[in-house]
PDB file of N, CA and C in Angstrom:
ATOM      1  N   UNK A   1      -7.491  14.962  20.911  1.00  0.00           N
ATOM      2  CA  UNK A   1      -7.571  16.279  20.328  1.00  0.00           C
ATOM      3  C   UNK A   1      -6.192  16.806  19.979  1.00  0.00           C
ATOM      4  N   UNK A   2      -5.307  16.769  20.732  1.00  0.00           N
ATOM      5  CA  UNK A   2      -3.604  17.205  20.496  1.00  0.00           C
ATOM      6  C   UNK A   2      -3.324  16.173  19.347  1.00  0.00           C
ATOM      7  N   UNK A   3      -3.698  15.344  19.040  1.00  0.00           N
ATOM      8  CA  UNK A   3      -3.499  14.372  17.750  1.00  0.00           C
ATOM      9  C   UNK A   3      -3.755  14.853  16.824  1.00  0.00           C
ATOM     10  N   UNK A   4      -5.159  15.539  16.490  1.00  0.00           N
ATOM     11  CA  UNK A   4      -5.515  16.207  15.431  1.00  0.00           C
ATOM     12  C   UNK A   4      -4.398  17.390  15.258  1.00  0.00           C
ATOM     13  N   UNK A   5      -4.524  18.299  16.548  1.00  0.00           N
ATOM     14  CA  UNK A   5      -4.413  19.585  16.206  1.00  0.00           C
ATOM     15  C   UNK A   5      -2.430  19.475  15.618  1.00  0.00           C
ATOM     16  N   UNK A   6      -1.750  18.800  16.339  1.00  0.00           N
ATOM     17  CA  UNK A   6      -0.588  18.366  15.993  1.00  0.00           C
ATOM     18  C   UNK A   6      -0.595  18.047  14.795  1.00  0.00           C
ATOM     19  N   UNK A   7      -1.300  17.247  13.808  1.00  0.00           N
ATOM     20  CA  UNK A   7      -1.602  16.462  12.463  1.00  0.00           C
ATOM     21  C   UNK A   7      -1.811  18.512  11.636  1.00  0.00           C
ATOM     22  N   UNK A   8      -2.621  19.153  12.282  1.00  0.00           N
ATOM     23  CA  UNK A   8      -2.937  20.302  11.445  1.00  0.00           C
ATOM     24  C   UNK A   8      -1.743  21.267  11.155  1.00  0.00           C
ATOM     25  N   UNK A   9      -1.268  21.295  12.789  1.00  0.00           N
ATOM     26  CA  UNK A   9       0.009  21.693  12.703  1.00  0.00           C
ATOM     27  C   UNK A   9       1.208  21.383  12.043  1.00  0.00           C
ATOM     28  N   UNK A  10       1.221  20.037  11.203  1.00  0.00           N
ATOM     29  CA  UNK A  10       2.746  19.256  10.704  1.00  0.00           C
ATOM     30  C   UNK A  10       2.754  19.790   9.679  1.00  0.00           C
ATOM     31  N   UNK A  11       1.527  20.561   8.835  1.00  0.00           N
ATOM     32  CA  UNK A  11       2.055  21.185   7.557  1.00  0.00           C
ATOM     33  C   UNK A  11       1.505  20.217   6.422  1.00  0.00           C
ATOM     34  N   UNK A  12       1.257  18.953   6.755  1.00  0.00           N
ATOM     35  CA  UNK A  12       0.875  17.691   5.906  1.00  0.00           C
ATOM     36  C   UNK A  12      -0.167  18.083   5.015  1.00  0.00           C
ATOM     37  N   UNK A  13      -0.750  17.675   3.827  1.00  0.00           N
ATOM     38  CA  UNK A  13      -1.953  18.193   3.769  1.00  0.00           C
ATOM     39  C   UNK A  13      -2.932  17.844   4.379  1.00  0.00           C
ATOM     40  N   UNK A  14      -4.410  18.410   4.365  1.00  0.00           N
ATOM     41  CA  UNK A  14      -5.529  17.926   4.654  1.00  0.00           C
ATOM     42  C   UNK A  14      -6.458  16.753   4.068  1.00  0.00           C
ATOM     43  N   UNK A  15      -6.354  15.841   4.501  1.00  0.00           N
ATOM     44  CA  UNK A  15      -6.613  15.077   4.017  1.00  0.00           C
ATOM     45  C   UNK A  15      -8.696  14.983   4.649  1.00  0.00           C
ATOM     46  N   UNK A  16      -9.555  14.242   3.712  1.00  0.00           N
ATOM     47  CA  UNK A  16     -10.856  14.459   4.297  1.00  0.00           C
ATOM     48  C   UNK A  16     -10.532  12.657   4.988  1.00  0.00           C
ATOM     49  N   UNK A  17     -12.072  12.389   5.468  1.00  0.00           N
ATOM     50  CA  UNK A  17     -12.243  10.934   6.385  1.00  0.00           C
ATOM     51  C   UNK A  17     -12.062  10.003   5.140  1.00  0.00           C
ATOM     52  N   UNK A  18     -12.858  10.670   3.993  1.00  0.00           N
ATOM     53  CA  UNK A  18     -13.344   9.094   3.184  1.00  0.00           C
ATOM     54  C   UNK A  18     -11.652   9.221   2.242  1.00  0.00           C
ATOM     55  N   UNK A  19     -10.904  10.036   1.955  1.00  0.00           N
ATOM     56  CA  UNK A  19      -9.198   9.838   1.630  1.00  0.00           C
ATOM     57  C   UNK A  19      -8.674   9.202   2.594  1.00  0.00           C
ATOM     58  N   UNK A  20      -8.542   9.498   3.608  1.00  0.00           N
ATOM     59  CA  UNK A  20      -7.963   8.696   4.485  1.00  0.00           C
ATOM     60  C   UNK A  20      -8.004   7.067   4.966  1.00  0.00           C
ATOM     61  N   UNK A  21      -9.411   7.129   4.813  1.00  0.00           N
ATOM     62  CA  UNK A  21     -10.352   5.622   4.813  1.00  0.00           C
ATOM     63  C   UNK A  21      -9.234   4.834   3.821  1.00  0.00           C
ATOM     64  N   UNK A  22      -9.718   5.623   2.535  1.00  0.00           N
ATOM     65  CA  UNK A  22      -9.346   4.814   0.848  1.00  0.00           C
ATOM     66  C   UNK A  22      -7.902   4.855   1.594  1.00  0.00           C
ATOM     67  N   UNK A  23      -7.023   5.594   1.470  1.00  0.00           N
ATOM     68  CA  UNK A  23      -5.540   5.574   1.880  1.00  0.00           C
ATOM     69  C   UNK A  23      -5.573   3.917   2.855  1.00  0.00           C
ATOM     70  N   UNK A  24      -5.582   4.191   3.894  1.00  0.00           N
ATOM     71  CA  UNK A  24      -5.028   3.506   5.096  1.00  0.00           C
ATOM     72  C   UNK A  24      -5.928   1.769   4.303  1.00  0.00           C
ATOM     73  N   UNK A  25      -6.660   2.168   3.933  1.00  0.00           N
ATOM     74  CA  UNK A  25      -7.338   0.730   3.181  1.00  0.00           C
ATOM     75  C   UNK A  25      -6.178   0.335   2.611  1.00  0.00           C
ATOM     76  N   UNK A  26      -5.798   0.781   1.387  1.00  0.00           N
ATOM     77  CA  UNK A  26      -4.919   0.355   0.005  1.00  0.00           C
ATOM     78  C   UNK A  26      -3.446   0.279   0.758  1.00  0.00           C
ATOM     79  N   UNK A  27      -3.455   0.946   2.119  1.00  0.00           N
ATOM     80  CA  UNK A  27      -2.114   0.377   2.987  1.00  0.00           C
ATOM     81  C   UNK A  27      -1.937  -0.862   3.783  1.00  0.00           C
ATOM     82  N   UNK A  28      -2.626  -0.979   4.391  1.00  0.00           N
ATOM     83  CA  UNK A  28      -3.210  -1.915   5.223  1.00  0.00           C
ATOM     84  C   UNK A  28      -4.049  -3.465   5.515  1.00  0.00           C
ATOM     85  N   UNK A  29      -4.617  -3.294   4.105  1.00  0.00           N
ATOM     86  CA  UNK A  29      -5.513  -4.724   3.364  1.00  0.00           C
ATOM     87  C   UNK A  29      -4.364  -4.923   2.065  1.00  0.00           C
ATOM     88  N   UNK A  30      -4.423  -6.710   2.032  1.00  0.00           N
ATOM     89  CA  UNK A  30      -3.957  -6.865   0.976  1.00  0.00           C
ATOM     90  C   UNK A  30      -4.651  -6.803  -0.386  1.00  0.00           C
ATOM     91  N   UNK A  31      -3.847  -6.518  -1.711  1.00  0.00           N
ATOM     92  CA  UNK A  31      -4.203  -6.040  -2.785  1.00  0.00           C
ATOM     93  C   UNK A  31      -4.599  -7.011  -4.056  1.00  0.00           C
ATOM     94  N   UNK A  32      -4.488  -6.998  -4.804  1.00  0.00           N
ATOM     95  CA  UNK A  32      -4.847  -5.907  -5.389  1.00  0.00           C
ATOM     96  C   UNK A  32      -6.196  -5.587  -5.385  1.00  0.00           C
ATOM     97  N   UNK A  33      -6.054  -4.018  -5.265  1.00  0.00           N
ATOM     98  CA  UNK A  33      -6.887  -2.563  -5.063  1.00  0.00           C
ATOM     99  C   UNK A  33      -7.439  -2.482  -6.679  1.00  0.00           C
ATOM    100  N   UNK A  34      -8.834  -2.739  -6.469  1.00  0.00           N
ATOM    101  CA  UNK A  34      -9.407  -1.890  -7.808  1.00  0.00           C
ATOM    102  C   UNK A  34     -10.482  -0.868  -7.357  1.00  0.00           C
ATOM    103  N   UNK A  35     -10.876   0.628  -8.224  1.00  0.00           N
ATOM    104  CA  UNK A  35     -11.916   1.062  -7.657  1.00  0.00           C
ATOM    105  C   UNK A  35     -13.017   0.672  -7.506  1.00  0.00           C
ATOM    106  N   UNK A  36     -13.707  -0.521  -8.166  1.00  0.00           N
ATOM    107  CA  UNK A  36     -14.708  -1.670  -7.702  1.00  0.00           C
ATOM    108  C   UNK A  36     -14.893  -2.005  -6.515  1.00  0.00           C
ATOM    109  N   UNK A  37     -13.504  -2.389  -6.363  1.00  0.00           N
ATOM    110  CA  UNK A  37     -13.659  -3.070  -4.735  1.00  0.00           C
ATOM    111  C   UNK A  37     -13.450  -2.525  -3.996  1.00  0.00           C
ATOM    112  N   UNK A  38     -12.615  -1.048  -4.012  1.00  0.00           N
ATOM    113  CA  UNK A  38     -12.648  -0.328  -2.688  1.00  0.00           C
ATOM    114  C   UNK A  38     -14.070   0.327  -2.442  1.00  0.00           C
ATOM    115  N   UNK A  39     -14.599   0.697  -3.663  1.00  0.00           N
ATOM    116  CA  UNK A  39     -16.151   1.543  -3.654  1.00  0.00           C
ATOM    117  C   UNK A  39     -16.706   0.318  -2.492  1.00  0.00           C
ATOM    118  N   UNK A  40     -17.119  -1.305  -3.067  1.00  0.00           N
ATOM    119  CA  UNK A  40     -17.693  -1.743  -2.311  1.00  0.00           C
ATOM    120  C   UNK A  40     -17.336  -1.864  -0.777  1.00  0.00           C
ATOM    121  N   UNK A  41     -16.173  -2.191  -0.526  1.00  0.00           N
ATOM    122  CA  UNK A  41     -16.405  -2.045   0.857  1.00  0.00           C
ATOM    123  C   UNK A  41     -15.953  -0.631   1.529  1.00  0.00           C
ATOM    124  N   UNK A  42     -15.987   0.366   1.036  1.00  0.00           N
ATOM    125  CA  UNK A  42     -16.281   1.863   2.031  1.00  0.00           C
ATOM    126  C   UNK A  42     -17.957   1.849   1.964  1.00  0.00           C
ATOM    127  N   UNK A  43     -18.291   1.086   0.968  1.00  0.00           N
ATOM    128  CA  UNK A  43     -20.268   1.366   0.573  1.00  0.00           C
ATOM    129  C   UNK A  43     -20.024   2.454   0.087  1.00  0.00           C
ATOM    130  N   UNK A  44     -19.287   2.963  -1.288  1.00  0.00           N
ATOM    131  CA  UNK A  44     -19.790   4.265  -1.657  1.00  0.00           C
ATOM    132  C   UNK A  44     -19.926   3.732  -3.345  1.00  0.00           C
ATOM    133  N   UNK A  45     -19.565   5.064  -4.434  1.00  0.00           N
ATOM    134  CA  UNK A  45     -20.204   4.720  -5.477  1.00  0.00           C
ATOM    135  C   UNK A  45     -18.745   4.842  -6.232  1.00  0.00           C
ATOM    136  N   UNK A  46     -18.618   4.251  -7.232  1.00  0.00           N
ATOM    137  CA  UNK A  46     -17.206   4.366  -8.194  1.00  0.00           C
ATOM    138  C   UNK A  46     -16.887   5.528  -8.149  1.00  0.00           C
ATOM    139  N   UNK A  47     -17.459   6.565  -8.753  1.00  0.00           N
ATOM    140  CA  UNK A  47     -17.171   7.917  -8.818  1.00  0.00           C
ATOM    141  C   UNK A  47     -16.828   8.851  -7.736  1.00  0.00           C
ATOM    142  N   UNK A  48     -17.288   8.536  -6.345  1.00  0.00           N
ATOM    143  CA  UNK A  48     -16.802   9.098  -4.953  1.00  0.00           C
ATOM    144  C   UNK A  48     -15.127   8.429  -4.895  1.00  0.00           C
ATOM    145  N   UNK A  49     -14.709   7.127  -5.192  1.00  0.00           N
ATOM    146  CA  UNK A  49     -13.652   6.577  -5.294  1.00  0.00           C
ATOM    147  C   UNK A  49     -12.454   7.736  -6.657  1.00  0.00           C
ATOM    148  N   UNK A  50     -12.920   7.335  -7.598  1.00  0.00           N
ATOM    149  CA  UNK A  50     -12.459   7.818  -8.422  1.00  0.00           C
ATOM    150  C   UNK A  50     -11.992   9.478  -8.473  1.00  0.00           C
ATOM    151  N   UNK A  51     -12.579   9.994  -7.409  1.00  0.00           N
ATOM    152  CA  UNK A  51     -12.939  11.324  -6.886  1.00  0.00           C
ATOM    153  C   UNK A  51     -11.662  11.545  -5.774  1.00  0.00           C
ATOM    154  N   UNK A  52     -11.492  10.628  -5.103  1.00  0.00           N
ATOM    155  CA  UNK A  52     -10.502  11.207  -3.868  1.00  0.00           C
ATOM    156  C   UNK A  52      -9.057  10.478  -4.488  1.00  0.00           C
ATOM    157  N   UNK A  53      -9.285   9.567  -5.717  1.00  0.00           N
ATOM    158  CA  UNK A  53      -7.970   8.468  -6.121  1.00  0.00           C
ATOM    159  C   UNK A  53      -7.566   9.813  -6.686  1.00  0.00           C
ATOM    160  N   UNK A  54      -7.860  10.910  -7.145  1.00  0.00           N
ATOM    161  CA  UNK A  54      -7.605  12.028  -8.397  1.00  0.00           C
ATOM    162  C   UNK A  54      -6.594  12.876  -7.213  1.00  0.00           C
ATOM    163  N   UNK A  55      -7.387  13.130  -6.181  1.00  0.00           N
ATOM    164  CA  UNK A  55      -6.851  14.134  -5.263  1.00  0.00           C
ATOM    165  C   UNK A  55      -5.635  13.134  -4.399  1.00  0.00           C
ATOM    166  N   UNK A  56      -5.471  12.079  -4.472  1.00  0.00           N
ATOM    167  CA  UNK A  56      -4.509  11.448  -3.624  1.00  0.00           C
ATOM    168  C   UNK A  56      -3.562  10.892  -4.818  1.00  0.00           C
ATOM    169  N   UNK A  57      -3.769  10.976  -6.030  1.00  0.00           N
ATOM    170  CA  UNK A  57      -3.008  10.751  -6.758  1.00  0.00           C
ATOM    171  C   UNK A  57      -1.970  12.232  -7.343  1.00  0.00           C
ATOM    172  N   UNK A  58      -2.614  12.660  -7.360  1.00  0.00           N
ATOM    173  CA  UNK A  58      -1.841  14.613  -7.469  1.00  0.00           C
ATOM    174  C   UNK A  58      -0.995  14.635  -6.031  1.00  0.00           C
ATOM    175  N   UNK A  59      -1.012  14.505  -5.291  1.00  0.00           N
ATOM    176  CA  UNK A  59      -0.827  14.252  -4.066  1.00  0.00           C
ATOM    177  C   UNK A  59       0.453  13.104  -4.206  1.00  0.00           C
ATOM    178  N   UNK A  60       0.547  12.171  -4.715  1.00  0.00           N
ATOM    179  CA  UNK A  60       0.850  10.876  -4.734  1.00  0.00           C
ATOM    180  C   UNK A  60       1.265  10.116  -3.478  1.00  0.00           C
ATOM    181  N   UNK A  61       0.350   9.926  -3.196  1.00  0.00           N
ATOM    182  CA  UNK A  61      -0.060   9.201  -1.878  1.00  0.00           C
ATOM    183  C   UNK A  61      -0.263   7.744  -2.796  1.00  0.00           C
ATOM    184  N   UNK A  62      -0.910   7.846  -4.012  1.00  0.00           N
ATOM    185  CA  UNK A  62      -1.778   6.589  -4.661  1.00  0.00           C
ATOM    186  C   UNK A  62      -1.716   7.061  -6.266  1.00  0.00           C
ATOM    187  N   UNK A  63      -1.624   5.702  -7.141  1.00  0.00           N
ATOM    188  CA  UNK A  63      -1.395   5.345  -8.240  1.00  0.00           C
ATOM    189  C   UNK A  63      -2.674   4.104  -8.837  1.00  0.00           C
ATOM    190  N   UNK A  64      -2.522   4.901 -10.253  1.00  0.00           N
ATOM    191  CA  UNK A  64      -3.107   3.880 -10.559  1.00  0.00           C
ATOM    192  C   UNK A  64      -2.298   2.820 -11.763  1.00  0.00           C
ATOM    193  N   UNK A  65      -2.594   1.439 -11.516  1.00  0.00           N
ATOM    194  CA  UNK A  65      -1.517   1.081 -12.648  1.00  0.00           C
ATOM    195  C   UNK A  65      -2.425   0.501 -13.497  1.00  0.00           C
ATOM    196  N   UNK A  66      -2.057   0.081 -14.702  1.00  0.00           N
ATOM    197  CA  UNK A  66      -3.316  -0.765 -15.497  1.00  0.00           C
ATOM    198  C   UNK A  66      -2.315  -2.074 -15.951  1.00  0.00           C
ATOM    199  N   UNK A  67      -3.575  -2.994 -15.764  1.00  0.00           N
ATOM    200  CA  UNK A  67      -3.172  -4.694 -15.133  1.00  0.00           C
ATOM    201  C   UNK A  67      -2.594  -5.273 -16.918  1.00  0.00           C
ATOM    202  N   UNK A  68      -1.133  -5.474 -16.821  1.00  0.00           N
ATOM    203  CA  UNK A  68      -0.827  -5.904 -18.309  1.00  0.00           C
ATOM    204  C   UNK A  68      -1.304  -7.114 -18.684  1.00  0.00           C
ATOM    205  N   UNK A  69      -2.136  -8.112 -17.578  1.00  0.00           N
ATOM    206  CA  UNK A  69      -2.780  -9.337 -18.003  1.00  0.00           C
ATOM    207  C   UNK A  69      -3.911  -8.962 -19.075  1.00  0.00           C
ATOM    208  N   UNK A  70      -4.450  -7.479 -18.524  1.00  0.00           N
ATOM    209  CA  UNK A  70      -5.762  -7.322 -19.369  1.00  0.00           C
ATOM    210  C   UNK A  70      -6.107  -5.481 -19.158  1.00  0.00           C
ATOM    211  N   UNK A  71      -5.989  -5.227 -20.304  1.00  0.00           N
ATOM    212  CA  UNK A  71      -5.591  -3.745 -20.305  1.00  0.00           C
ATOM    213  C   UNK A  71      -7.120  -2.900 -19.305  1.00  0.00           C
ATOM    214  N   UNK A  72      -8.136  -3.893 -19.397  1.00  0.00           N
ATOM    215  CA  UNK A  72      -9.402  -3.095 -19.007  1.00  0.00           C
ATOM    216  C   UNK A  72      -9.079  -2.767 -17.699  1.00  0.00           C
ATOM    217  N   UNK A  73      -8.537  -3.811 -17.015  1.00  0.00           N
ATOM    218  CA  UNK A  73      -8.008  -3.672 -15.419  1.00  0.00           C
ATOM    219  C   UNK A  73      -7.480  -2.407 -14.699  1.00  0.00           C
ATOM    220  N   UNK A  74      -7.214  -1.148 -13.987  1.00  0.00           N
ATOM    221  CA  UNK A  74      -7.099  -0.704 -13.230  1.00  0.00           C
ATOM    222  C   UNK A  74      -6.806  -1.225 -11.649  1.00  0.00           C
ATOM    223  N   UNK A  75      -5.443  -1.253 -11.130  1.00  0.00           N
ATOM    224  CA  UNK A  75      -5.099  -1.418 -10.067  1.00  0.00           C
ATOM    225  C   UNK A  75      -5.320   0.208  -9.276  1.00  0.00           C
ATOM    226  N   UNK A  76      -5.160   0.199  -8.319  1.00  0.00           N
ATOM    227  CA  UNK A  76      -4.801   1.211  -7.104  1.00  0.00           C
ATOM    228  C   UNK A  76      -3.213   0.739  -6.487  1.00  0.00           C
ATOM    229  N   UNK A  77      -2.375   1.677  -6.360  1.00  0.00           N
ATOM    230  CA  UNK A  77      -1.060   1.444  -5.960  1.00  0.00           C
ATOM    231  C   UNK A  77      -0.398   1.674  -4.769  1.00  0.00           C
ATOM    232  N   UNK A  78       0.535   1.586  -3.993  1.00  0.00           N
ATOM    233  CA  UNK A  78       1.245   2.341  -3.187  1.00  0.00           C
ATOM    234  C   UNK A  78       2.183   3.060  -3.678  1.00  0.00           C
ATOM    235  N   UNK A  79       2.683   4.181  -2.790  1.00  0.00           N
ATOM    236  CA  UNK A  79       3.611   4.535  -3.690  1.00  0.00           C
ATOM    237  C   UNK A  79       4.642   5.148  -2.109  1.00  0.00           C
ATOM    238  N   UNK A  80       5.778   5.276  -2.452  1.00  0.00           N
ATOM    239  CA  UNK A  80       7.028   5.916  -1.617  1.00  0.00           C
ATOM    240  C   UNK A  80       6.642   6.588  -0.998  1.00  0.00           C
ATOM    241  N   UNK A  81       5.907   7.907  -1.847  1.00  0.00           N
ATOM    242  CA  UNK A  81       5.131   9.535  -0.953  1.00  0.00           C
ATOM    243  C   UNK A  81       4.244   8.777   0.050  1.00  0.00           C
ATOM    244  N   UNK A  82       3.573   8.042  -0.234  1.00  0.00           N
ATOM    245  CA  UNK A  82       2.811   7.619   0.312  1.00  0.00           C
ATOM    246  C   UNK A  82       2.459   7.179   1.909  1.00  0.00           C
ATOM    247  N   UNK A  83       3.906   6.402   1.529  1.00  0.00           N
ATOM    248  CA  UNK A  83       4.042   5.594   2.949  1.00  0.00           C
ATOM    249  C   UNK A  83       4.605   6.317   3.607  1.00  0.00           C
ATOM    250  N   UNK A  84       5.448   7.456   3.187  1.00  0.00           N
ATOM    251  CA  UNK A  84       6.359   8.316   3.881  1.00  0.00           C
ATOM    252  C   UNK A  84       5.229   9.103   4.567  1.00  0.00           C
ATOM    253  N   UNK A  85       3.964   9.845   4.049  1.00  0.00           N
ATOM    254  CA  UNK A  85       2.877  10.668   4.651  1.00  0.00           C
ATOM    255  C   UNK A  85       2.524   9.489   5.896  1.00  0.00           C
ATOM    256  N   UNK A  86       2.435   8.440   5.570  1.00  0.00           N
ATOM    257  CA  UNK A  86       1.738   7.625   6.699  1.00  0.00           C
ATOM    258  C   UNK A  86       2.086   7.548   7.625  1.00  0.00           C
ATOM    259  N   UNK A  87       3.504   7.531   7.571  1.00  0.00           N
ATOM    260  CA  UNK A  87       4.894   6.706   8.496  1.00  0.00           C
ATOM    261  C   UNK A  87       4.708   8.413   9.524  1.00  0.00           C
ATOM    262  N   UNK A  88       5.024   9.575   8.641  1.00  0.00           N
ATOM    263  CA  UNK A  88       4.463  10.777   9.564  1.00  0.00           C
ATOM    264  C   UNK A  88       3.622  11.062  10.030  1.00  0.00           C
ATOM    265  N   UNK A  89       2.255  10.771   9.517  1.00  0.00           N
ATOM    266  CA  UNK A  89       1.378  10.671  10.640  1.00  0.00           C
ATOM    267  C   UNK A  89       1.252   9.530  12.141  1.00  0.00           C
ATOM    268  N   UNK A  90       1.827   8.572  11.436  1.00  0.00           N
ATOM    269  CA  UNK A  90       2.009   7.460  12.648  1.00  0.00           C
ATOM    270  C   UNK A  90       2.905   8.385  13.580  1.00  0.00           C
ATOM    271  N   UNK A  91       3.896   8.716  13.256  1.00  0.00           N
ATOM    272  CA  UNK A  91       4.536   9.315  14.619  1.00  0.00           C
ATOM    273  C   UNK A  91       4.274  10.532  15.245  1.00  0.00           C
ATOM    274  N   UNK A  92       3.542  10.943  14.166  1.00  0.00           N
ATOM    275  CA  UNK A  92       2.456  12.451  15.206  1.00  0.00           C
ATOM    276  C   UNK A  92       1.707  11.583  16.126  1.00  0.00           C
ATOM    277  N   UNK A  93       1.081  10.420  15.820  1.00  0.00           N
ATOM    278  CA  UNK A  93       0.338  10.143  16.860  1.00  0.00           C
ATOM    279  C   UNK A  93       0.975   9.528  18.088  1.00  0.00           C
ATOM    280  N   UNK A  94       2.040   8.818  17.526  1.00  0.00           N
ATOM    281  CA  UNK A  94       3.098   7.896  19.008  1.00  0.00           C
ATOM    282  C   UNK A  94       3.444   9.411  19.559  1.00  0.00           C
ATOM    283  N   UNK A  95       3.554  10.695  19.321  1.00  0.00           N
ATOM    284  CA  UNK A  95       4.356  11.072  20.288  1.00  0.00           C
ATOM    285  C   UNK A  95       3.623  12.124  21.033  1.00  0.00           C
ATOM    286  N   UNK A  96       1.997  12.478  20.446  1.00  0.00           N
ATOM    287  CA  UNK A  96       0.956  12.890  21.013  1.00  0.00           C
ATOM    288  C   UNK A  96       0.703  12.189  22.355  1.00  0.00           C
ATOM    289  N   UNK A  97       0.621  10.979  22.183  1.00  0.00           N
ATOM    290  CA  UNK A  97       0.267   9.169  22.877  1.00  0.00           C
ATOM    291  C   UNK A  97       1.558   9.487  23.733  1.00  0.00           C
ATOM    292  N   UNK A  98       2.279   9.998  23.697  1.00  0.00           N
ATOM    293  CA  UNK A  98       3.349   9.882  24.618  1.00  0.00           C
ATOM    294  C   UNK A  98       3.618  10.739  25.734  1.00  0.00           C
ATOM    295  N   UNK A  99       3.430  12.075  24.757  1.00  0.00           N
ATOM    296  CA  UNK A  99       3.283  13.297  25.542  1.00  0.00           C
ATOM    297  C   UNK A  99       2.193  12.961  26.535  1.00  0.00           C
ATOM    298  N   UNK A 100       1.192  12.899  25.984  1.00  0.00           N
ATOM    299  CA  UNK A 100      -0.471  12.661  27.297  1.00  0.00           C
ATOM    300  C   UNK A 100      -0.445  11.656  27.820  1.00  0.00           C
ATOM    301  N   UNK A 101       0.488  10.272  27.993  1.00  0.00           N
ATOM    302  CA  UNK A 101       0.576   9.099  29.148  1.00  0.00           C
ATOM    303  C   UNK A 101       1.437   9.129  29.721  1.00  0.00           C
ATOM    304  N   UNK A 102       2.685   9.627  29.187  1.00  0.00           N
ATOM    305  CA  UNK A 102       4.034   9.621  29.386  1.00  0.00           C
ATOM    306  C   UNK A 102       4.623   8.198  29.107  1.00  0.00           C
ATOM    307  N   UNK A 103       3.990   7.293  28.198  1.00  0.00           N
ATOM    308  CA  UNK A 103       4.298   6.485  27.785  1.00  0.00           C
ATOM    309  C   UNK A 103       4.657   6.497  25.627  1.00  0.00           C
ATOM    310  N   UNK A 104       5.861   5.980  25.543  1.00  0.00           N
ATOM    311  CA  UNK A 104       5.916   6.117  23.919  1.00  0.00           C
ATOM    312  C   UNK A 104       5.362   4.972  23.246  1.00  0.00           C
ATOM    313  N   UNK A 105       4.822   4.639  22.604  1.00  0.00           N
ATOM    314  CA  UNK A 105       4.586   3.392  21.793  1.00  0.00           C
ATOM    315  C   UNK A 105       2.740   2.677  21.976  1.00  0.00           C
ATOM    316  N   UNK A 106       2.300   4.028  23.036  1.00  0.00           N
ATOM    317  CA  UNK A 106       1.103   3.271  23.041  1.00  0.00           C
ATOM    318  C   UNK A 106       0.319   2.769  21.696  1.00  0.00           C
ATOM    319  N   UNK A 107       0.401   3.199  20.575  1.00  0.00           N
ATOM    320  CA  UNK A 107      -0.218   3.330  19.740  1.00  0.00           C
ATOM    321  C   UNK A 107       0.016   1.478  19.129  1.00  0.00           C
ATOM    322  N   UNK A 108       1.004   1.235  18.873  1.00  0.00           N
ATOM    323  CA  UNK A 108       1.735   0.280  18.559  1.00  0.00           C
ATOM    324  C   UNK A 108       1.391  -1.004  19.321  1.00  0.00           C
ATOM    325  N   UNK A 109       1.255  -0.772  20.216  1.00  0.00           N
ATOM    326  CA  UNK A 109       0.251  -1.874  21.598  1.00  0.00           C
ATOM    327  C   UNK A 109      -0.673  -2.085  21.213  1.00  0.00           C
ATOM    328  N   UNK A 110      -1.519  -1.012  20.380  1.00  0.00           N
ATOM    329  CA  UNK A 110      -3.205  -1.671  20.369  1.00  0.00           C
ATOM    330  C   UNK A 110      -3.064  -1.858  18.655  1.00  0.00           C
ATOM    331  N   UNK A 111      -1.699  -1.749  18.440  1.00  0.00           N
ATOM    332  CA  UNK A 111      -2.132  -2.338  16.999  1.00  0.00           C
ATOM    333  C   UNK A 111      -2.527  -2.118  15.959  1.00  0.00           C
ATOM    334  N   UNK A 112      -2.560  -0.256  15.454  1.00  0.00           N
ATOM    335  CA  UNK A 112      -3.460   0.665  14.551  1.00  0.00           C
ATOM    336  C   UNK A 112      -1.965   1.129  14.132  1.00  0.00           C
ATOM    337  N   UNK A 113      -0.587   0.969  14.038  1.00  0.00           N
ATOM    338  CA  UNK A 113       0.297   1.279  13.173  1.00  0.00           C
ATOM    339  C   UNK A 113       0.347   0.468  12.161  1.00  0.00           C
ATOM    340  N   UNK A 114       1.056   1.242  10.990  1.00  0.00           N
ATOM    341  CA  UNK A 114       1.120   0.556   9.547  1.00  0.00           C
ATOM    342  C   UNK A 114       1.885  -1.252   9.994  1.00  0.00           C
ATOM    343  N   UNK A 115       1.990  -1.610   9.002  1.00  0.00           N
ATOM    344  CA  UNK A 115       2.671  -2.780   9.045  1.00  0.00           C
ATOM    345  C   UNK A 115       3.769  -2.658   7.835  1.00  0.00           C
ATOM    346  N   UNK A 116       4.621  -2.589   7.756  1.00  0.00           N
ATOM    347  CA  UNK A 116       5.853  -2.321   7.080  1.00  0.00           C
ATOM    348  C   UNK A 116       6.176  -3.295   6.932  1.00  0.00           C
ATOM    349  N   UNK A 117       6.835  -3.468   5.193  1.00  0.00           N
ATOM    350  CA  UNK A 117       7.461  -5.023   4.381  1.00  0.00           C
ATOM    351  C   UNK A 117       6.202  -5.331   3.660  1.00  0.00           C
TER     352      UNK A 117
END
């Protein structure tokens, strides 16, 4: 609960579950990201995708690029803002995780931080 309320408190925006989902997906799985394939595996519909890529792209958390092999293509991107929002929420949570065990790095132990490079 101090995870959340800390996360509400950082000023960050609000992000909903299924942005966050799409986010930490297009961070975390390798790419390339199309809205095809992220729709299929959250199980939702193109347009729910296309829907939070709008609000995380204003945001720029996420980009879209279009594939110069073949113009029809649409990638999903990372972007700088992006990882920088992540990298801050990761350490709201190591130091939530720290404060309530008195241990720092629990988070990092079980393996739910980004992977950087």
């Amino acid at each position: 609960m101090q995870t959340l309320i800390g996360y509400v408190r950082s000023g960050q925006p609000d992000l909903t579950n299924r942005q966050m989902a799409l986010l930490l997906l297009v961070y975390l799985t390798p790419g390339p990201h199309t809205v095809r394939g992220l729709a299929h595996i959250l199980g939702v519909s193109k347009p729910v995708i296309t829907r939070a890529l709008n609000t995380l792209g204003t945001l720029g958390y996420l980009r879209r690029v279009r594939d110069e092999a073949d113009r029809r293509n649409v990638f999903v991107a990372k972007t700088s803002i992006g990882q920088e929002f992540l990298e801050r929420f990761e350490r709201n949570i190591e130091q939530q995780e720290g404060a309530g065990s008195g241990r720092r790095g629990a988070a990092k132990e079980r393996g739910i931080l980004l992977q950087h490079g």
